[in-house]
C-alpha atoms as a PDB file:
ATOM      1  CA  UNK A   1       0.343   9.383   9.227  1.00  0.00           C
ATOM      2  CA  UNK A   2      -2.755   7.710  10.766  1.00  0.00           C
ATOM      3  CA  UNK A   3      -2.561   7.315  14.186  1.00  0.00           C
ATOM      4  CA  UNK A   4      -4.143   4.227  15.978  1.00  0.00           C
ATOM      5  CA  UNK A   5      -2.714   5.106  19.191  1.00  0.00           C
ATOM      6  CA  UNK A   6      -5.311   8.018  19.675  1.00  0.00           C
ATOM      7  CA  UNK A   7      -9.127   7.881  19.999  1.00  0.00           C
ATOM      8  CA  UNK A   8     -10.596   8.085  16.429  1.00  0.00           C
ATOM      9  CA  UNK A   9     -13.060  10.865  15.715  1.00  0.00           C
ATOM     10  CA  UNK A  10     -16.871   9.342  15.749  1.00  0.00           C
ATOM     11  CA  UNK A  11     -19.476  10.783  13.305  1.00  0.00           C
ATOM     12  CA  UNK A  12     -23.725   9.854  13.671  1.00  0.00           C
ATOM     13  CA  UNK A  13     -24.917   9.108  10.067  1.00  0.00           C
ATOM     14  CA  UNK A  14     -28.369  10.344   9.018  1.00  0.00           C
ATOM     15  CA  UNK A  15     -29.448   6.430   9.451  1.00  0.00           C
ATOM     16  CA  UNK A  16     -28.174   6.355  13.419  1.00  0.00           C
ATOM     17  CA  UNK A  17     -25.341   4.394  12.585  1.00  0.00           C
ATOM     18  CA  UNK A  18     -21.389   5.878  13.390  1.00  0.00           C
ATOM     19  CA  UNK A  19     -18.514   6.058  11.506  1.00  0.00           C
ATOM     20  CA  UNK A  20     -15.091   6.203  12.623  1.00  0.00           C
ATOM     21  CA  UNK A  21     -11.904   8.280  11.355  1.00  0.00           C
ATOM     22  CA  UNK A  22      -8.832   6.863  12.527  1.00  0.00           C
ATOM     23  CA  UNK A  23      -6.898  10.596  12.347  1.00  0.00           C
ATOM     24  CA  UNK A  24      -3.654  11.753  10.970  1.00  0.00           C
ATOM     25  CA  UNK A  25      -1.036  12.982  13.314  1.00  0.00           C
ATOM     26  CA  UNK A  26       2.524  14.064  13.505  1.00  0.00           C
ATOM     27  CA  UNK A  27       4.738  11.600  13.977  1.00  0.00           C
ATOM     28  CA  UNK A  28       8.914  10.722  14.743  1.00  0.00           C
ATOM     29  CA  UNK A  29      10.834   9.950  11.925  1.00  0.00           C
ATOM     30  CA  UNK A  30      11.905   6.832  13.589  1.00  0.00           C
ATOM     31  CA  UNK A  31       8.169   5.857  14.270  1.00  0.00           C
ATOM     32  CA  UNK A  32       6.802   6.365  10.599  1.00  0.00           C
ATOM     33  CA  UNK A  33       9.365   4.296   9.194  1.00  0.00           C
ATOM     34  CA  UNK A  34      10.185   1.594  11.572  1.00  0.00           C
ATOM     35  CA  UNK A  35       8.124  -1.431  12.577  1.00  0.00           C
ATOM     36  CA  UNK A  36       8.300  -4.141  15.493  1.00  0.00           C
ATOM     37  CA  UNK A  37       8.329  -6.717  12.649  1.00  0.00           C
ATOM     38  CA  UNK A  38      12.542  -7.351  13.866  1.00  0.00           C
ATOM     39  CA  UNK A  39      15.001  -6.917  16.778  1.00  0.00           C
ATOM     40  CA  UNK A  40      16.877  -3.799  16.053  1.00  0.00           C
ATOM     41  CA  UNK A  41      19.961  -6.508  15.037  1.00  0.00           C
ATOM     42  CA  UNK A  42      18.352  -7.838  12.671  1.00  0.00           C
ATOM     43  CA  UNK A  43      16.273  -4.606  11.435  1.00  0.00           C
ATOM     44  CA  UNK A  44      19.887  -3.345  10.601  1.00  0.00           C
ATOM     45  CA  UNK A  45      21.439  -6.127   9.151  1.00  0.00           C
ATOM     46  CA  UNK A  46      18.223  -7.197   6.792  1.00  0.00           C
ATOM     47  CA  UNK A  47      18.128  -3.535   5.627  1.00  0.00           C
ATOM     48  CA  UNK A  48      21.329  -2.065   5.421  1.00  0.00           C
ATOM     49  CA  UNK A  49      21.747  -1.538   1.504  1.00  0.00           C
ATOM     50  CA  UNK A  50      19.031   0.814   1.501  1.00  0.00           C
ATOM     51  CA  UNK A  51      18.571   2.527   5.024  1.00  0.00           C
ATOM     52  CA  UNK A  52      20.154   5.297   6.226  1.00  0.00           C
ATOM     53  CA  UNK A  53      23.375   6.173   5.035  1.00  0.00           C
ATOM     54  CA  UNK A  54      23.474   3.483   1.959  1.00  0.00           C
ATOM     55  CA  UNK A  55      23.689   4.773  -1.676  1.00  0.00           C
ATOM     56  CA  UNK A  56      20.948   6.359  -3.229  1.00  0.00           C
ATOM     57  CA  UNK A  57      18.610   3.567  -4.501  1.00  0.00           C
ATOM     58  CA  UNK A  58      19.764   1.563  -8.187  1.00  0.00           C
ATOM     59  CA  UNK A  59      17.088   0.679 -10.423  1.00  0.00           C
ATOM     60  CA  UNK A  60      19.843  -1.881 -11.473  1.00  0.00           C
ATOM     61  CA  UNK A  61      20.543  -3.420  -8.455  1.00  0.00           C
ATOM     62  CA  UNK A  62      18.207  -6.664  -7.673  1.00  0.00           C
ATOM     63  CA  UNK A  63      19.395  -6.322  -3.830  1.00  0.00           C
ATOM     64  CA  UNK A  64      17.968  -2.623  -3.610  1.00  0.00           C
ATOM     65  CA  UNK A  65      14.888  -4.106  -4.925  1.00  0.00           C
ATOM     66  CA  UNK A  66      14.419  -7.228  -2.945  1.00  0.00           C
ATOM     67  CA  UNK A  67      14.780  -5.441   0.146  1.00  0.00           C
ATOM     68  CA  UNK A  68      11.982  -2.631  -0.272  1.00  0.00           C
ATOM     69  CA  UNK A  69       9.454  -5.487  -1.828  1.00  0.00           C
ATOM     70  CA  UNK A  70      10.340  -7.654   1.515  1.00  0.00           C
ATOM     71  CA  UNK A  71       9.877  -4.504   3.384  1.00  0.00           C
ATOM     72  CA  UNK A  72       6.420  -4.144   2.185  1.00  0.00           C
ATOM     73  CA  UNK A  73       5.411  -7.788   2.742  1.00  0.00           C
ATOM     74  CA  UNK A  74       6.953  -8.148   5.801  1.00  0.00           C
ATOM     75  CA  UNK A  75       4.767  -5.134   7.439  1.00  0.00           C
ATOM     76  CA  UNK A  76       2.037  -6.420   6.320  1.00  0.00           C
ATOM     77  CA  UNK A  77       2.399  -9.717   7.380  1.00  0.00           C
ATOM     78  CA  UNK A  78       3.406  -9.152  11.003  1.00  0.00           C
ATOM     79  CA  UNK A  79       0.187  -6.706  11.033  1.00  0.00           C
ATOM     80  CA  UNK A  80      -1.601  -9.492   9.759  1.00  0.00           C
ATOM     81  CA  UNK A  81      -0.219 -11.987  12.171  1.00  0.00           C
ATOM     82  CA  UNK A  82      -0.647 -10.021  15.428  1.00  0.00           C
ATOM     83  CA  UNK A  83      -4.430  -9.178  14.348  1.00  0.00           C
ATOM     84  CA  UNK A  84      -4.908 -13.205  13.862  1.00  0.00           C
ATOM     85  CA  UNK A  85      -3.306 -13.787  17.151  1.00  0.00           C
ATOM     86  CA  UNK A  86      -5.236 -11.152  18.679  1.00  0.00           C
ATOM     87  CA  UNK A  87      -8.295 -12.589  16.739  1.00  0.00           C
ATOM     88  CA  UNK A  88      -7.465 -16.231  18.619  1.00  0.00           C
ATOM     89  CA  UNK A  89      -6.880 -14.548  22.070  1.00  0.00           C
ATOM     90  CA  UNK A  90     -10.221 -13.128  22.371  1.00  0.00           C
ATOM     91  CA  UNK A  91     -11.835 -16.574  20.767  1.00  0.00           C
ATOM     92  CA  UNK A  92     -10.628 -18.319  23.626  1.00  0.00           C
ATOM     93  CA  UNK A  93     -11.366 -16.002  25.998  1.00  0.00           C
ATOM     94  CA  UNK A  94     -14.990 -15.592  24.426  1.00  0.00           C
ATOM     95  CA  UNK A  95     -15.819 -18.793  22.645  1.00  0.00           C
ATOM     96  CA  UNK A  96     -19.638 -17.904  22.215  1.00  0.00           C
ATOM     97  CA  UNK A  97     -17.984 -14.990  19.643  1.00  0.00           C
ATOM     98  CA  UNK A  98     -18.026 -17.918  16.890  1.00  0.00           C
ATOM     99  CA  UNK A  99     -22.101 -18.081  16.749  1.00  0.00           C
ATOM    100  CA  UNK A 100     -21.832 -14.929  14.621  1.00  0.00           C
ATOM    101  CA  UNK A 101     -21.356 -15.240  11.388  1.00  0.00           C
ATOM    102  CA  UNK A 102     -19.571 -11.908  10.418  1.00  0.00           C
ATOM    103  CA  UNK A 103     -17.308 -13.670  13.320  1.00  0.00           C
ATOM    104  CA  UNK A 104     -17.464 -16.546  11.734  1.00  0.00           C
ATOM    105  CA  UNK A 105     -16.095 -15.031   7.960  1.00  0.00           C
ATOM    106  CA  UNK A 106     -13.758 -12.842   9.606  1.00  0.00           C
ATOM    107  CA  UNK A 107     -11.899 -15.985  11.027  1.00  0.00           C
ATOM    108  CA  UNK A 108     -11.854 -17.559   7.495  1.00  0.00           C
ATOM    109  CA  UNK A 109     -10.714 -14.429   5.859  1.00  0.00           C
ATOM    110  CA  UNK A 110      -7.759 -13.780   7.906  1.00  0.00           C
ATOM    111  CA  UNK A 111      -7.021 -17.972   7.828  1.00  0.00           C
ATOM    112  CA  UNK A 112      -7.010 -17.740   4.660  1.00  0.00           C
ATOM    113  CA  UNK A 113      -4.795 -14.323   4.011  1.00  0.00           C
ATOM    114  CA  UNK A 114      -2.036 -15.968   6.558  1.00  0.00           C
ATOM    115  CA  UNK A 115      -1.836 -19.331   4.556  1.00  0.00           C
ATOM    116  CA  UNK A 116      -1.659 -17.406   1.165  1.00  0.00           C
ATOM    117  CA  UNK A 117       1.586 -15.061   2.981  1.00  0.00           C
ATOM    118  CA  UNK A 118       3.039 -17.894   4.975  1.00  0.00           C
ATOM    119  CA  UNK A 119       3.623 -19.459   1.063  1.00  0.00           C
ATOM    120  CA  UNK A 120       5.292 -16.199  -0.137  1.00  0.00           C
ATOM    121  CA  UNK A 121       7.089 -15.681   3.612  1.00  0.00           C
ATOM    122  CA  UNK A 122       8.669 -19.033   2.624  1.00  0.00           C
ATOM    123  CA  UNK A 123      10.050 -17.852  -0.417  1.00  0.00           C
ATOM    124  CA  UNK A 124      11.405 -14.478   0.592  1.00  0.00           C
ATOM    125  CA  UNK A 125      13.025 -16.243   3.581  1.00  0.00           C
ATOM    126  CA  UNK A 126      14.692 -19.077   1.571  1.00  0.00           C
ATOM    127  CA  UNK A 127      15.735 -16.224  -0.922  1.00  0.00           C
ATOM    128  CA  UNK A 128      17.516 -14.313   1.535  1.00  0.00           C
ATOM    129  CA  UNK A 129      19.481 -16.806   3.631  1.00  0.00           C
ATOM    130  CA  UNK A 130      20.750 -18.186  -0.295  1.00  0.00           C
ATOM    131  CA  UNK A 131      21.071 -13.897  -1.296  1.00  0.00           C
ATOM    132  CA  UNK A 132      19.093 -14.758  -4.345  1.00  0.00           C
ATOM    133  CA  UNK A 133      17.288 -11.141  -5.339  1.00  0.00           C
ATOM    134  CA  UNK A 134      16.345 -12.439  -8.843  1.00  0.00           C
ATOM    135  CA  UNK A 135      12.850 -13.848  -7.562  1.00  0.00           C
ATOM    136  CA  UNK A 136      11.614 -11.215  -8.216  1.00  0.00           C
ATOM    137  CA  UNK A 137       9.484  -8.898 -11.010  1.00  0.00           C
ATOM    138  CA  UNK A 138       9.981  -5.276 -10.579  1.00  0.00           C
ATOM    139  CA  UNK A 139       8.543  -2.219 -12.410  1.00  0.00           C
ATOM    140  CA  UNK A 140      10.013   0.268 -11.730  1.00  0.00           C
ATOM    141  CA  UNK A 141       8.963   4.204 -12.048  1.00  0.00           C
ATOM    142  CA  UNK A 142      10.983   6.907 -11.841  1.00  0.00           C
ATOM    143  CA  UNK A 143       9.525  10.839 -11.127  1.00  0.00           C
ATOM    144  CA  UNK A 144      11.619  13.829 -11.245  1.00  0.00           C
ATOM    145  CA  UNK A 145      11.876  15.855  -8.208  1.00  0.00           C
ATOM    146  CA  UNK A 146      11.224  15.242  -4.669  1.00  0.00           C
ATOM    147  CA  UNK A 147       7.427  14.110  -3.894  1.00  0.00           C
ATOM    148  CA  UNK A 148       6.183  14.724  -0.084  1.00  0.00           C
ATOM    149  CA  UNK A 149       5.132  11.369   0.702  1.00  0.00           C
ATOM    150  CA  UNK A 150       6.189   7.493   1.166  1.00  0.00           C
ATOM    151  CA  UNK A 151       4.378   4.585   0.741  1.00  0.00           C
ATOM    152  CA  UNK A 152       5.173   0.812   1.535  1.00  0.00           C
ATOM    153  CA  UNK A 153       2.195  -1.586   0.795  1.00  0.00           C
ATOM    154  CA  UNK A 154       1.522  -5.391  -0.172  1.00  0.00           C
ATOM    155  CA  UNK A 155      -2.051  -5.202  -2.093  1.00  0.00           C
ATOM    156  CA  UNK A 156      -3.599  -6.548  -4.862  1.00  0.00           C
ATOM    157  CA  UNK A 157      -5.672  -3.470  -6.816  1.00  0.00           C
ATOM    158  CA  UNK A 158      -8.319  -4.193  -8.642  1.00  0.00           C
ATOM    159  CA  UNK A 159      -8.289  -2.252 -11.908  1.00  0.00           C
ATOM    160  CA  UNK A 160      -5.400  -1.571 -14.144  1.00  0.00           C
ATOM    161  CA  UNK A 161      -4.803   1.907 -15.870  1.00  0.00           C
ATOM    162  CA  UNK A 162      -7.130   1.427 -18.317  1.00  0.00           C
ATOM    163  CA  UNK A 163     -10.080   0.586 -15.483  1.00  0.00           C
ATOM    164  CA  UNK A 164      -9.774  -2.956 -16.703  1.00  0.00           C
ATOM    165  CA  UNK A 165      -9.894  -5.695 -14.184  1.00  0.00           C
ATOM    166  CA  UNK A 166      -6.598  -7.381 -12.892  1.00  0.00           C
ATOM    167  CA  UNK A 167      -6.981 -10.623 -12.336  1.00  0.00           C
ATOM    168  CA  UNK A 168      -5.505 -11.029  -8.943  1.00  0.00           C
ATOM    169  CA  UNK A 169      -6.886 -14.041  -7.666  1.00  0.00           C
ATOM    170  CA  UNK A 170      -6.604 -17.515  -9.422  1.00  0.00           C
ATOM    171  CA  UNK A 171      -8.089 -20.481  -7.707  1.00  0.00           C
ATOM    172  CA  UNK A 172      -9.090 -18.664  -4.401  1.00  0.00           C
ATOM    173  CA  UNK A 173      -5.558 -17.569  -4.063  1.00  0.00           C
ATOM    174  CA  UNK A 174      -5.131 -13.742  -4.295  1.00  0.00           C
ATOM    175  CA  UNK A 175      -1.634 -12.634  -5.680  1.00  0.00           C
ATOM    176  CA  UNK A 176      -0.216  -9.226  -4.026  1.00  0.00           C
ATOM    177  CA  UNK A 177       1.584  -6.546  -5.390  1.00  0.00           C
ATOM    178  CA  UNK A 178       4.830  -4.949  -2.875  1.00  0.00           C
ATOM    179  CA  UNK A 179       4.603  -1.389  -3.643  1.00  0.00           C
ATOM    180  CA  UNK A 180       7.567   1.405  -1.922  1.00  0.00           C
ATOM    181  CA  UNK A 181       6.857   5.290  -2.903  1.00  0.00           C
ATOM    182  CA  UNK A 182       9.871   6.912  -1.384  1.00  0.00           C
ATOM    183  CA  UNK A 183      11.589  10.221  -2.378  1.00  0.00           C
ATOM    184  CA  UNK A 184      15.398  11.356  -2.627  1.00  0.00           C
ATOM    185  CA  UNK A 185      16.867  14.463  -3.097  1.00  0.00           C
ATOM    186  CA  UNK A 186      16.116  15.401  -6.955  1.00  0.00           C
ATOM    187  CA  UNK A 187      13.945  12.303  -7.762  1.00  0.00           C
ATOM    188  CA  UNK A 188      11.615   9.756  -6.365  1.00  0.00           C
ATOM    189  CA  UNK A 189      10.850   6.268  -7.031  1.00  0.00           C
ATOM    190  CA  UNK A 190       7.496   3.916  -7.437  1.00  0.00           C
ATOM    191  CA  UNK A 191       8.393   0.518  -6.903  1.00  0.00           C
ATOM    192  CA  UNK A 192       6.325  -2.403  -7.903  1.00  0.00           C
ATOM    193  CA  UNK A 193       7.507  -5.636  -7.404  1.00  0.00           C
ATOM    194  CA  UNK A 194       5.571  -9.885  -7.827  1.00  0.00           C
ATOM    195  CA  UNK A 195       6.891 -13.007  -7.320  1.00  0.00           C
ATOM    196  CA  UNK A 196       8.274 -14.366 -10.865  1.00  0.00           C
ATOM    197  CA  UNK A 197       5.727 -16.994 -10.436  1.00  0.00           C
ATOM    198  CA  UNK A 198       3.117 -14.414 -10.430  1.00  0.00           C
ATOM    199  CA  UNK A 199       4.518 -12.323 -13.378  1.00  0.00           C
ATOM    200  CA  UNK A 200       1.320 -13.274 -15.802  1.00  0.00           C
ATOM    201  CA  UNK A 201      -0.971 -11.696 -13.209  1.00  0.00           C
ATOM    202  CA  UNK A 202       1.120  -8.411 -13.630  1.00  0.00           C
ATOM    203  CA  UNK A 203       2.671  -8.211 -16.989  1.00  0.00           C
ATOM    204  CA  UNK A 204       0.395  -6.038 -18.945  1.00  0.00           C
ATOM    205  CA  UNK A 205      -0.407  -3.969 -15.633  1.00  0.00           C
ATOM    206  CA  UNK A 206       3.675  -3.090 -15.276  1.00  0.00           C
ATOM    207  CA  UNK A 207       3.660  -2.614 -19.598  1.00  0.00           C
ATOM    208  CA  UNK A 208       0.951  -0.226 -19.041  1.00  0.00           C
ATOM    209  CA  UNK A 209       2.854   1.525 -16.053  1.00  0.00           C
ATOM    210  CA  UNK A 210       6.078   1.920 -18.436  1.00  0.00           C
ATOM    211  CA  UNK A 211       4.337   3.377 -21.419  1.00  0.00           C
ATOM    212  CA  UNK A 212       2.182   6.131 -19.815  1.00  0.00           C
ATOM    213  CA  UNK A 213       2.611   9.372 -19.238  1.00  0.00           C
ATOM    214  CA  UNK A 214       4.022   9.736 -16.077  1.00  0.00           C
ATOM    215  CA  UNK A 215       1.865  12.426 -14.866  1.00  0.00           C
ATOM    216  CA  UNK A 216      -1.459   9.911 -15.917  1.00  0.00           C
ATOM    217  CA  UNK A 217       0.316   7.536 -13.469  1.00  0.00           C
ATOM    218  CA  UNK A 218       0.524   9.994 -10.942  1.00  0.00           C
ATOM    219  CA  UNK A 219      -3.205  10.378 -11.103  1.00  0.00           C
ATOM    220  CA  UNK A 220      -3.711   6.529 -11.057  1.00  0.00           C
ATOM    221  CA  UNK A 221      -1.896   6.445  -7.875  1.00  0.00           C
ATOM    222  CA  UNK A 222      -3.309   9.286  -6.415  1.00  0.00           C
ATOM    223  CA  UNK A 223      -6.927   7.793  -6.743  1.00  0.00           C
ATOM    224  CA  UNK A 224      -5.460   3.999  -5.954  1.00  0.00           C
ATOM    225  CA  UNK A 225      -3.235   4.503  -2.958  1.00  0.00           C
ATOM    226  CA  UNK A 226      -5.335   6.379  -0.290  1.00  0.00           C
ATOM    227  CA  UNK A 227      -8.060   3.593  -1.001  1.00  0.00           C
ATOM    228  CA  UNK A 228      -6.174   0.389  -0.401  1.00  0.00           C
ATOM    229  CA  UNK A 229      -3.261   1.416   1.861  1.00  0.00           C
ATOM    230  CA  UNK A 230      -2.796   3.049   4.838  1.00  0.00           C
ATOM    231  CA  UNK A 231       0.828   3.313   5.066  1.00  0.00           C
ATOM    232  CA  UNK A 232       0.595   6.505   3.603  1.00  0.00           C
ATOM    233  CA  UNK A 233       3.281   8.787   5.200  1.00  0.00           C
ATOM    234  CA  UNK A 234       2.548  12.414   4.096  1.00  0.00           C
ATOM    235  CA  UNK A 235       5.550  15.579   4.802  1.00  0.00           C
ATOM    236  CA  UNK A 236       4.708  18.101   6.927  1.00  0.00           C
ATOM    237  CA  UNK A 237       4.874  20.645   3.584  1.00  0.00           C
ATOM    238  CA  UNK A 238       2.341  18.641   1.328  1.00  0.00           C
ATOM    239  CA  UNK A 239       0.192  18.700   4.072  1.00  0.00           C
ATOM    240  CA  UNK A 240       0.324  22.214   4.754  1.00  0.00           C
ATOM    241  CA  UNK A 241      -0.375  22.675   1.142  1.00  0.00           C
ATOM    242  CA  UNK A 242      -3.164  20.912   0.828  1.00  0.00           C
ATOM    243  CA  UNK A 243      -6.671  23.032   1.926  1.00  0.00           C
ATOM    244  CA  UNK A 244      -8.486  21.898   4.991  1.00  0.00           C
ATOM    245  CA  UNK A 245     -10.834  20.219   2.071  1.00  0.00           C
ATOM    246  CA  UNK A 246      -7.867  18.459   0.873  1.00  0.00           C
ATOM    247  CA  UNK A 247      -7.104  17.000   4.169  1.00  0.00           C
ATOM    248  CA  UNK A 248     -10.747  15.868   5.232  1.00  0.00           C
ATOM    249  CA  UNK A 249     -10.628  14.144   1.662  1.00  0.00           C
ATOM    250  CA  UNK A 250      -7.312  12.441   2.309  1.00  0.00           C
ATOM    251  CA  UNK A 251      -8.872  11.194   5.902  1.00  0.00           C
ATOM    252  CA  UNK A 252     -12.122   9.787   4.844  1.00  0.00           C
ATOM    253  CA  UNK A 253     -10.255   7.876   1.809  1.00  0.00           C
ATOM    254  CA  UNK A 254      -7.698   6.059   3.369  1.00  0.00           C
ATOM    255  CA  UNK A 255     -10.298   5.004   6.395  1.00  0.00           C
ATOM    256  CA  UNK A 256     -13.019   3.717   3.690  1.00  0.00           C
ATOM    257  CA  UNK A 257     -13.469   0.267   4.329  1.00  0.00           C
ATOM    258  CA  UNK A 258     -16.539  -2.184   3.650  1.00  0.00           C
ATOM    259  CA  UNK A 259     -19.144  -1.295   1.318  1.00  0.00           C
ATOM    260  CA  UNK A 260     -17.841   2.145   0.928  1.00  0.00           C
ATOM    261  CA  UNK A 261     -14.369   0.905   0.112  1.00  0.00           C
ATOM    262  CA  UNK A 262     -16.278  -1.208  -2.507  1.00  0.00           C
ATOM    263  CA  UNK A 263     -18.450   1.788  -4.189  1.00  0.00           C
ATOM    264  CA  UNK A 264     -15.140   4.356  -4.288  1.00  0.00           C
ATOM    265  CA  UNK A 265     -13.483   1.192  -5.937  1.00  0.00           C
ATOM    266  CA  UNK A 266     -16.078   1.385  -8.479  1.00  0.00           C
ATOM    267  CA  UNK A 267     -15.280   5.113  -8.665  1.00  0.00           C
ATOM    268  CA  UNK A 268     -11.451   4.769  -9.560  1.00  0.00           C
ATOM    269  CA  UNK A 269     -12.298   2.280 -12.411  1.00  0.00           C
ATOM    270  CA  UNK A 270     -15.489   4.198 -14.080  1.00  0.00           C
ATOM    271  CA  UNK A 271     -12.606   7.402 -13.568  1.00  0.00           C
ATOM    272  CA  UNK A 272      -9.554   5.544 -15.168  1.00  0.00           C
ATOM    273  CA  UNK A 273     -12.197   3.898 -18.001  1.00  0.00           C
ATOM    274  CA  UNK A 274     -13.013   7.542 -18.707  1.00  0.00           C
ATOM    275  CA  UNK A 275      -9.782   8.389 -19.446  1.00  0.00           C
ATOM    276  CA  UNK A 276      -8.624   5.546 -21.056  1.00  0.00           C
ATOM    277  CA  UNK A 277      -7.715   6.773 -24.336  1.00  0.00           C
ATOM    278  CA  UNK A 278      -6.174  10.505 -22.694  1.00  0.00           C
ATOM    279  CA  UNK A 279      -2.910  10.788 -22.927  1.00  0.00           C
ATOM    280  CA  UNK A 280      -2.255  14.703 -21.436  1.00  0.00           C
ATOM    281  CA  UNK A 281      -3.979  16.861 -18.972  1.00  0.00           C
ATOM    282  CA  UNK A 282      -2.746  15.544 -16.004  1.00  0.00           C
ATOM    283  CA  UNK A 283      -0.757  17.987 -14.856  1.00  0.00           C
ATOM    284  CA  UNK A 284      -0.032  19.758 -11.492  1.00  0.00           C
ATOM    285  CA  UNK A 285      -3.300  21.039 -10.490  1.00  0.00           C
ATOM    286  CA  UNK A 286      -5.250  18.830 -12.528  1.00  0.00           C
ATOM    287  CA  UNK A 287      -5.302  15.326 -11.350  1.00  0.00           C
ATOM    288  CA  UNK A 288      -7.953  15.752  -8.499  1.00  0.00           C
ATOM    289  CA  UNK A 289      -8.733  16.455  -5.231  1.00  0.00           C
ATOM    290  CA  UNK A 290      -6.585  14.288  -3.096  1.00  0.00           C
ATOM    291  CA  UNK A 291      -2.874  15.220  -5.077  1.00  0.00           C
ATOM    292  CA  UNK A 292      -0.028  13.322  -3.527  1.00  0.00           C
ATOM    293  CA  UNK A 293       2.330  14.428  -6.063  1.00  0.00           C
ATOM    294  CA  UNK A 294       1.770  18.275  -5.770  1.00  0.00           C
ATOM    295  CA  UNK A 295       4.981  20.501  -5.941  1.00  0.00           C
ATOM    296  CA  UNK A 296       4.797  22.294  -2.626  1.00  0.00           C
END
């Protein structure tokens, strides 16, 4: 997975500018799927019902998916949290930082994003200490065999499976999707999961999901995921079997950010409103460069 704790790799562009590649590196077991979000008390006690040891996973069973859509916004909000904090700390330490205005939007922005997830953190925390899992909206997609990746994310994408714009954000408030990828032994799961109260926004994107052929989903999420999240955890076979190409692929898409981020954006919709009306042809070898569903 990417690692933050090493120096990222800088490139010169042709116009004198640098990019940096946070890299991917090998990492524990216990590291790529734990956070600091919880004590390790209450880590094991939120999480139980689907941690190690528990049942395989129940597309029936509300609790099994409450718990990996919490899991999803929950990492993303402490991230969030700490980078405001952090954000704050070197404010007051720098107070002249403010007569930027990047610095400026940046502060809104991430104001903003924390007043939009303190709302849903309120909801999720009032749902679990009354162990009400019916709040929320789950779609839920289920792919034969064992895939060689996981994926927890709370995002709002852009463009449906038809390239069609979702409308996410209503009033200035942007609605978030909690997505899981996870494999088990002779299947894997896709997990998509809204508030009920957000269930318009997502309706016709989850119909969509449920109809298509699964393999034209796996191509949707191979082009969607590495773009908007980078809690991308990839086995140490798939990545083997993927070419050095592959990899360098993988790597510059899930570090795009800024205007890049926005033209590849523009990419995945012009690519899913080209196929729009294709049904087949999505198999194994077929779906692109960067596949995170390839049998290995």
């Amino acid at each position: 997975m990417l690692n933050d704790k090493k120096p990222p790799l800088i490139i010169p562009t042709e116009k004198g500018e640098i990019e940096t590649l946070t890299l991917l590196d090998k990492v524990g077991v216990n590291r790529a799927t734990t956070a600091t979000c919880f004590c390790d008390i209450h880590d094991d006690e939120v999480f139980a019902a689907i941690e190690k040891g528990a049942p395989a996973f129940d597309k029936g069973n509300d609790e099994h998916k409450f718990l990996y859509a919490y899991k999803a916004f929950i990492f993303e909000y402490y991230k969030k949290l700490v980078e405001q904090k952090t954000f704050q700390q070197m404010i007051k330490a720098k107070p002249s930082a403010l007569k930027s205005r990047m610095m400026v939007a940046y502060y809104r922005d991430i104001s903003l994003t924390m007043r939009e997830m303190d709302t849903v953190k309120d909801t999720f925390d009032k749902a679990i200490l009354a162990n009400n899992y019916g709040i929320l909206q789950t779609c839920v997609i289920e792919i034969p065999g064992s895939i060689g990746f996981a994926n927890y994310a709370c995002i709002a994408p852009d463009y449906d499976l038809y390239g069609r714009k979702i409308k996410n954000t209503k009033n200035g408030i942007m609605h978030r999707l909690y997505i899981t990828v996870f494999p088990e032994e002779r299947r894997s799961f896709i997990l998509l999961s809204c508030l009920h109260t957000d269930s318009k926004v997502y309706k016709g994107f989850f119909q969509q999901l449920q109809a298509a052929n699964v393999d034209k989903v796996k191509y949707y999420f191979d082009l969607m995921l590495p773009l908007y999240s980078e809690n991308i955890i990839i086995s140490p076979r798939l990545w083997e079997h993927w070419t050095e190409e592959q990899q360098a692929a993988f790597t510059f898409y899930i570090n795009l950010h800024g205007h890049l981020f926005s033209v590849y954006r523009l990419g995945m919709k012009f690519a899913m409103q080209n196929c729009r009306n294709q049904t087949t042809g999505f198999g194994d070898g077929k779906r692109g460069k960067i596949d995170l569903f390839a049998k290995t």
